[in-house]
C-alpha atoms as a PDB file:
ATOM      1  CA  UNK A   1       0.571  21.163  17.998  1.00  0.00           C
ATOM      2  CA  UNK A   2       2.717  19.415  15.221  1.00  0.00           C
ATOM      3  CA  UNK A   3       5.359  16.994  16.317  1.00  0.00           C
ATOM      4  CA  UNK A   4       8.423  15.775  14.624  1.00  0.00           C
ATOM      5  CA  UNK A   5       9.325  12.143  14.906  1.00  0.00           C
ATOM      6  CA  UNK A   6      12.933  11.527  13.926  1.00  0.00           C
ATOM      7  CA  UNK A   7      13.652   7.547  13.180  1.00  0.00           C
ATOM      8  CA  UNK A   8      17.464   5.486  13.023  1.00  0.00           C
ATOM      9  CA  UNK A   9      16.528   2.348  11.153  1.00  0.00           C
ATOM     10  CA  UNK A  10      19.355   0.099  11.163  1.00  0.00           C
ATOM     11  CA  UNK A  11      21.317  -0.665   7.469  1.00  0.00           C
ATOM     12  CA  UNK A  12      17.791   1.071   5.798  1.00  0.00           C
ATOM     13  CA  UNK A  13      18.989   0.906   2.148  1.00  0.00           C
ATOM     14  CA  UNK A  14      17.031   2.656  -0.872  1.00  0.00           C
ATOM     15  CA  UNK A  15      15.717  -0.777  -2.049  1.00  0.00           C
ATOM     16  CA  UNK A  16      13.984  -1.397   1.100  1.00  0.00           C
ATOM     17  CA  UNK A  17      12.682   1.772   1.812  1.00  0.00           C
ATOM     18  CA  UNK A  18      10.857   1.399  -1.524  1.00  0.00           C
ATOM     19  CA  UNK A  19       9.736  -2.099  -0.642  1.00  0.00           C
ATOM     20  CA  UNK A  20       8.388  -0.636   2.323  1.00  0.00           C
ATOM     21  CA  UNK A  21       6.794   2.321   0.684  1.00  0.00           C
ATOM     22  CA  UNK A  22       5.159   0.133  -1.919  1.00  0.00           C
ATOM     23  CA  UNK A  23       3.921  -2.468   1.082  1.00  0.00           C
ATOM     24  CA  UNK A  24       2.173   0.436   2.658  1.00  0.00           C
ATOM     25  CA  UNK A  25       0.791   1.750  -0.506  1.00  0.00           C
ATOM     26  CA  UNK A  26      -0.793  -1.614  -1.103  1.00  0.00           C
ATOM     27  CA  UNK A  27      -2.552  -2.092   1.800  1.00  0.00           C
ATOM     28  CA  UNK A  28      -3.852   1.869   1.625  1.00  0.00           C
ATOM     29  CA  UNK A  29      -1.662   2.794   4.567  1.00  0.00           C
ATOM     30  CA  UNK A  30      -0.010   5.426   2.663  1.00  0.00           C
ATOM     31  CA  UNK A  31      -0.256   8.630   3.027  1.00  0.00           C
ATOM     32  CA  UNK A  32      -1.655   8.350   5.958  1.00  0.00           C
ATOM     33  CA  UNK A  33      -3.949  10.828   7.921  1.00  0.00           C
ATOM     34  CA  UNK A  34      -2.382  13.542  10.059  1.00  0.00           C
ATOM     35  CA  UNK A  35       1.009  13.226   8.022  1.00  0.00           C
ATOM     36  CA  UNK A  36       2.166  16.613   7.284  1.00  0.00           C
ATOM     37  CA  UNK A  37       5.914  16.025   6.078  1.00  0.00           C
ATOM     38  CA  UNK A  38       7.968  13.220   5.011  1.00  0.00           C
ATOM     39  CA  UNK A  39      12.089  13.181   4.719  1.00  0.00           C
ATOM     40  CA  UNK A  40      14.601  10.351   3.768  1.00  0.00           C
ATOM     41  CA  UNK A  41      18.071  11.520   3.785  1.00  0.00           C
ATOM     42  CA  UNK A  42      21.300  10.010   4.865  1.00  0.00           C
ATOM     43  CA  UNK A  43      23.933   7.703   3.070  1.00  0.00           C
ATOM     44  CA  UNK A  44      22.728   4.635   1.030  1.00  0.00           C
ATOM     45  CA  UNK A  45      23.035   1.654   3.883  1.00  0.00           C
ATOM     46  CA  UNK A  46      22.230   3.927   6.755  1.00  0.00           C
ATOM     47  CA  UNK A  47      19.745   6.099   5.615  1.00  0.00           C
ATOM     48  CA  UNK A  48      17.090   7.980   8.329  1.00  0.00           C
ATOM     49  CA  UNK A  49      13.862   9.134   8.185  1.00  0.00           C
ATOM     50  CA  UNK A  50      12.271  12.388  10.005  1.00  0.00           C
ATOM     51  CA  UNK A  51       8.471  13.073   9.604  1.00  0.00           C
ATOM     52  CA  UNK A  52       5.619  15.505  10.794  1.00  0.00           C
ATOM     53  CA  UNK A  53       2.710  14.624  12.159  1.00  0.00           C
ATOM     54  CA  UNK A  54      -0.308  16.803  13.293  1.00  0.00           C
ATOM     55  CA  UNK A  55      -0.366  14.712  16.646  1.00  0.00           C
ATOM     56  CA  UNK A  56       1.374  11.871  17.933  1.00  0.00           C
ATOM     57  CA  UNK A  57      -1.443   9.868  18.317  1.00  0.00           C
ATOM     58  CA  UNK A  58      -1.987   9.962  14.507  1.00  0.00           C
ATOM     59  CA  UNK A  59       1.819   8.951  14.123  1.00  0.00           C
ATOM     60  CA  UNK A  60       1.418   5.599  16.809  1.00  0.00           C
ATOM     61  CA  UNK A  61      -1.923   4.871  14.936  1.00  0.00           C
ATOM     62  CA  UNK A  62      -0.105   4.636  11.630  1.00  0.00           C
ATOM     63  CA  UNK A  63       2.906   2.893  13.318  1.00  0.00           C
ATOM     64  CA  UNK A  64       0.130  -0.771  13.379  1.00  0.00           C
ATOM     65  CA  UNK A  65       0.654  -0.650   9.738  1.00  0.00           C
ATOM     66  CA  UNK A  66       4.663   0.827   9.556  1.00  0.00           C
ATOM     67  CA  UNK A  67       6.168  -1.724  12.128  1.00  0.00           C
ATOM     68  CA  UNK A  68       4.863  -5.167  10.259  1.00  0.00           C
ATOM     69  CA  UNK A  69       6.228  -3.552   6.832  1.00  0.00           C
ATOM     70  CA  UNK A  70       9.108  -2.594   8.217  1.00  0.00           C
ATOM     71  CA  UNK A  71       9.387  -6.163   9.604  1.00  0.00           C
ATOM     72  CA  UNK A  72       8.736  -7.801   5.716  1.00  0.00           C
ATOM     73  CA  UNK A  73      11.582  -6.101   4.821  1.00  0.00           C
ATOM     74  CA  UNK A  74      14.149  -6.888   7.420  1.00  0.00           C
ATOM     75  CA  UNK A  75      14.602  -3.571   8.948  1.00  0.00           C
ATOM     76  CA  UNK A  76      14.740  -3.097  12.541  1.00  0.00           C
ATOM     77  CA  UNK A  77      14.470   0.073  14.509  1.00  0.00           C
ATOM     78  CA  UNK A  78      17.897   1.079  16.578  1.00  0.00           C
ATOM     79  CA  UNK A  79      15.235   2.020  19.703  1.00  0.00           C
ATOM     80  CA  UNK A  80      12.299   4.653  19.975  1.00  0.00           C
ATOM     81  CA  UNK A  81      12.346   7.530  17.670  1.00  0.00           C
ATOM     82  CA  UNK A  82      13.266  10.711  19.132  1.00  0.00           C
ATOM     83  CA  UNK A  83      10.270  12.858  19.354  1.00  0.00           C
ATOM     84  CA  UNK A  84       9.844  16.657  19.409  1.00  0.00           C
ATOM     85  CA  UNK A  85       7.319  19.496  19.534  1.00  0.00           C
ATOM     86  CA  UNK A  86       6.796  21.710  16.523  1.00  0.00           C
ATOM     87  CA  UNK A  87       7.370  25.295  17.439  1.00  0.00           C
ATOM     88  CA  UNK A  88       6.858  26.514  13.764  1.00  0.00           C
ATOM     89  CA  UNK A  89       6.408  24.687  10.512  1.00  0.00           C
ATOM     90  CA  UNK A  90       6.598  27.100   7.275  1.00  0.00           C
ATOM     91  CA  UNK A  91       5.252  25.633   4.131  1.00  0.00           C
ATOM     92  CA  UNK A  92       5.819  28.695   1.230  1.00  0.00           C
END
């Protein structure tokens, strides 16, 4: 069963999201395995992030690489994500 991971990065701007993004993409880390969706949204300075993963072991495996970039860049996590099963995921 899918699960949706929902995360509240503290003062996440655009600029570091795509320092982030291009960290991960470096080191082959992105897209990573069992990642089925992928959503920034929010206001610029407090912008969130909500994924789907087909398990959350897949999601904590990829976190080894996420944390430390997420570290580079200065952005700190406001606590655990809230986490959720999938009931239904369309894709058209």
């Amino acid at each position: 069963m899918s699960v949706l991971f929902r995360f509240q990065p503290g003062g996440l701007t655009r600029e570091k999201y795509d320092q982030i993004n291009r960290d991960l993409e470096q080191s082959g880390a992105w897209p990573p395995p069992g990642l089925q969706l992928h959503v920034l949204f929010g206001d610029e300075g407090d912008l969130r992030v909500s994924e789907i993963w087909e398990s959350e072991e897949q999601q904590r495996t990829f976190s080894e690489h996420l944390l430390p970039a997420l570290e580079r860049a200065g952005v700190q996590l406001s606590g655990q994500p809230d986490v959720f099963e999938v009931h239904e995921l369309q894709q058209p």
